[in-house]
Protein backbone atom coordinates (compact mmCIF):
# COMPACT_ATOMS: atom_id res chain seq x y z
CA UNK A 1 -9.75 -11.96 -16.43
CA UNK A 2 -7.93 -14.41 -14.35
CA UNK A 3 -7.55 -14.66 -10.54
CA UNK A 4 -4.17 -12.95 -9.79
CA UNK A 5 -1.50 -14.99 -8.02
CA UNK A 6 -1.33 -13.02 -5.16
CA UNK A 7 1.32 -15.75 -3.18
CA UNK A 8 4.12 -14.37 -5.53
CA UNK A 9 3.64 -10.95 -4.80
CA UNK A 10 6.19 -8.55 -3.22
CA UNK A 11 4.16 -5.93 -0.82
CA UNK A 12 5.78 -2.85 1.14
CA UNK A 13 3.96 -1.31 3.51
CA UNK A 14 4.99 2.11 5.22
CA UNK A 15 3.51 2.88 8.34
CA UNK A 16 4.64 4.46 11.60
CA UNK A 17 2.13 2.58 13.62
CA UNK A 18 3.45 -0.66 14.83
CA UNK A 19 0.23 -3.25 15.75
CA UNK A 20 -0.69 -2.30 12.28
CA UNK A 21 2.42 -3.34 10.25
CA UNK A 22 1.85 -6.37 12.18
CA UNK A 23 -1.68 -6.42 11.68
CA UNK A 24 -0.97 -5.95 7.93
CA UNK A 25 1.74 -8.70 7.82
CA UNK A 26 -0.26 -11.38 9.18
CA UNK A 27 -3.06 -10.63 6.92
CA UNK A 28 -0.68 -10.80 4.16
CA UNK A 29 1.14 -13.86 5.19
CA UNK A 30 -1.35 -15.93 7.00
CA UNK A 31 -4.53 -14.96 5.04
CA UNK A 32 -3.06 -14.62 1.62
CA UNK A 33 -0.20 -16.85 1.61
CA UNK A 34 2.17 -14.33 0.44
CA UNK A 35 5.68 -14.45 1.61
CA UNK A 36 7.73 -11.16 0.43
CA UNK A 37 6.16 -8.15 2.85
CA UNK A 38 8.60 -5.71 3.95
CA UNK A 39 6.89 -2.71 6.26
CA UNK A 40 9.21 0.30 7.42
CA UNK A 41 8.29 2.25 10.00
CA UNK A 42 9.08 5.92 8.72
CA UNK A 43 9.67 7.54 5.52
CA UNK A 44 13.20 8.67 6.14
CA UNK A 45 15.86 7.47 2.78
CA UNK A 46 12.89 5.90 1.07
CA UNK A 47 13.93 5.83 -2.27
CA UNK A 48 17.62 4.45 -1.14
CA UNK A 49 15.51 2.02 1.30
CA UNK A 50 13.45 0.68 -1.53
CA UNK A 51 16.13 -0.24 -4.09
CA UNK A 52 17.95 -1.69 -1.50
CA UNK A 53 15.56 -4.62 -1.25
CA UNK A 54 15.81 -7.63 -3.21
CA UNK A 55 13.01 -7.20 -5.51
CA UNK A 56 10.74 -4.32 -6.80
CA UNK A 57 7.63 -4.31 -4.73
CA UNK A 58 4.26 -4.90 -7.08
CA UNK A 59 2.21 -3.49 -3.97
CA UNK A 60 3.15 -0.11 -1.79
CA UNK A 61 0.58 0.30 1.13
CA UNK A 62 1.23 3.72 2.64
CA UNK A 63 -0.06 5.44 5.01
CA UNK A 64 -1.10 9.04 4.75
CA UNK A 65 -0.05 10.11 8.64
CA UNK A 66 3.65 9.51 8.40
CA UNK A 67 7.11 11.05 8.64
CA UNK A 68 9.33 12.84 7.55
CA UNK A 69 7.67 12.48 4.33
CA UNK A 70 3.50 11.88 4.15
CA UNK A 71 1.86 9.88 2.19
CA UNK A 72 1.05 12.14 -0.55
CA UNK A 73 4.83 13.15 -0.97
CA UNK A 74 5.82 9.34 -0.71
CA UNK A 75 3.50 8.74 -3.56
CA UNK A 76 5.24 11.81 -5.72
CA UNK A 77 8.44 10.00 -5.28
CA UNK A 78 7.19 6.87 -6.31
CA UNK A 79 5.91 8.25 -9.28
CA UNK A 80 8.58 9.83 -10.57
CA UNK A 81 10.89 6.83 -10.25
CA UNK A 82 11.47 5.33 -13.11
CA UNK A 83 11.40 1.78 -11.54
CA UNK A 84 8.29 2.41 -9.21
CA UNK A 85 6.36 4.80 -11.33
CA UNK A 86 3.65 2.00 -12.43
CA UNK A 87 3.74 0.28 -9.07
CA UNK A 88 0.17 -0.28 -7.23
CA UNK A 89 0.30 2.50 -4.52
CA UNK A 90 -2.79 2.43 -2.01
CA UNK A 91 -3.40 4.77 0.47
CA UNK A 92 -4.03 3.08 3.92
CA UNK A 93 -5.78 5.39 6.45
CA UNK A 94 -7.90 6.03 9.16
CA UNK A 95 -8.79 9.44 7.98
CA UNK A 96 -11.72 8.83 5.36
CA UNK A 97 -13.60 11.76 5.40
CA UNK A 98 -14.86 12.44 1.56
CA UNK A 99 -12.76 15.43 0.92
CA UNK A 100 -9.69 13.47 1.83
CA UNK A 101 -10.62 10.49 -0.49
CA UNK A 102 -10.88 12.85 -3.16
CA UNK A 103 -7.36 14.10 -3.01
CA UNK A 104 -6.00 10.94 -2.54
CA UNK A 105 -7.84 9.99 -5.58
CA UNK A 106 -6.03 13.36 -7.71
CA UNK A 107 -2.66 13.04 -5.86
CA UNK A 108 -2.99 9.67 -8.33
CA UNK A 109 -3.08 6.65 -5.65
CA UNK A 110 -4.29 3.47 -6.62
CA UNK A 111 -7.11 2.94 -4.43
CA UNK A 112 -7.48 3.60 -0.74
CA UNK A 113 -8.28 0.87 2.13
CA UNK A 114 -9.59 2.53 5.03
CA UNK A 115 -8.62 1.31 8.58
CA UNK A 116 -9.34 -0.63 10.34
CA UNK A 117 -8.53 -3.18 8.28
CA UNK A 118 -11.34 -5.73 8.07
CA UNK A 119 -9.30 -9.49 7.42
CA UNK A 120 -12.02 -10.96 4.70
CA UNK A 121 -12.34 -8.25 2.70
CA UNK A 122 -8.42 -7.44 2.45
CA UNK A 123 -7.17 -10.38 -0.35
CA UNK A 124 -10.24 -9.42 -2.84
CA UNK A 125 -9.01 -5.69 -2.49
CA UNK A 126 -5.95 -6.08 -3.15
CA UNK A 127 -6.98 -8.61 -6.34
CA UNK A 128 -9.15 -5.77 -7.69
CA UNK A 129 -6.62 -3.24 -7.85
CA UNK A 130 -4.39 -5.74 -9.37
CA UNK A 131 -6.95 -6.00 -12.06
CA UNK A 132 -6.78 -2.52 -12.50
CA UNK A 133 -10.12 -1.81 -10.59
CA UNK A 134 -10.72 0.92 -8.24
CA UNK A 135 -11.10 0.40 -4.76
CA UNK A 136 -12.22 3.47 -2.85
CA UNK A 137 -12.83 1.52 0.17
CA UNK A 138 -14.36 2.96 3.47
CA UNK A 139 -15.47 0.43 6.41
């Protein structure tokens, strides 16, 4: 298969932890040379929030730990959206204990990229599940 343009990507990412939306948006910016990223930093009007932006996001990073709605309920929202229903949801979390990557992995995310976030490692992620790969990945 070929590479995947990742610079003409549109990423969301949904955490309530600031240093790691910026974290995040550097990586994505800086390291992988993409330019759409919009993070919000709760879960409150999500769906309204979404279709608001300019463009459907290809990529949803969420994180599990967040309100008023979790992870796992952000992802059953996604899902049944008509719009958002195939988009590339991945679980971003600092709680990888094996019982928890199982149920993200039957709630139906994407993959899972455990924090901390390590910088080289992030772009090839993100190309994998692109591909259609699983990543299951704990640091």
């Amino acid at each position: 298969m070929a590479p995947v343009d990742t610079t003409k990507l549109r990423f969301l990412y949904i955490d309530d932890d600031n240093p790691s939306r910026q974290v995040l948006e550097i990586l994505i910016k800086d390291i992988m040379g993409c330019l759409e990223i919009v993070t919000l930093e709760d879960s409150a009007n999500l769906i309204e929030r979404i279709e608001a932006l300019p463009g459907a996001p290809d990529v949803v990073l969420i994180d599990i730990r967040i309100r008023p709605y979790d992870g796992y309920e952000i992802l059953a929202m996604l899902r049944a959206h008509p719009r958002y229903k195939r988009v590339v949801a991945v679980a971003v979390t600092a709680n990888v204990m094996a019982d928890e990557v199982e149920r993200l992995k039957q709630a139906g995310f994407d993959g899972l990229i455990g924090k901390p976030i390590i910088k080289e490692n992030f772009p090839c992620l993100i190309e994998k599940l692109l591909l259609g790969e699983p990543v299951w990945y704990v640091p």
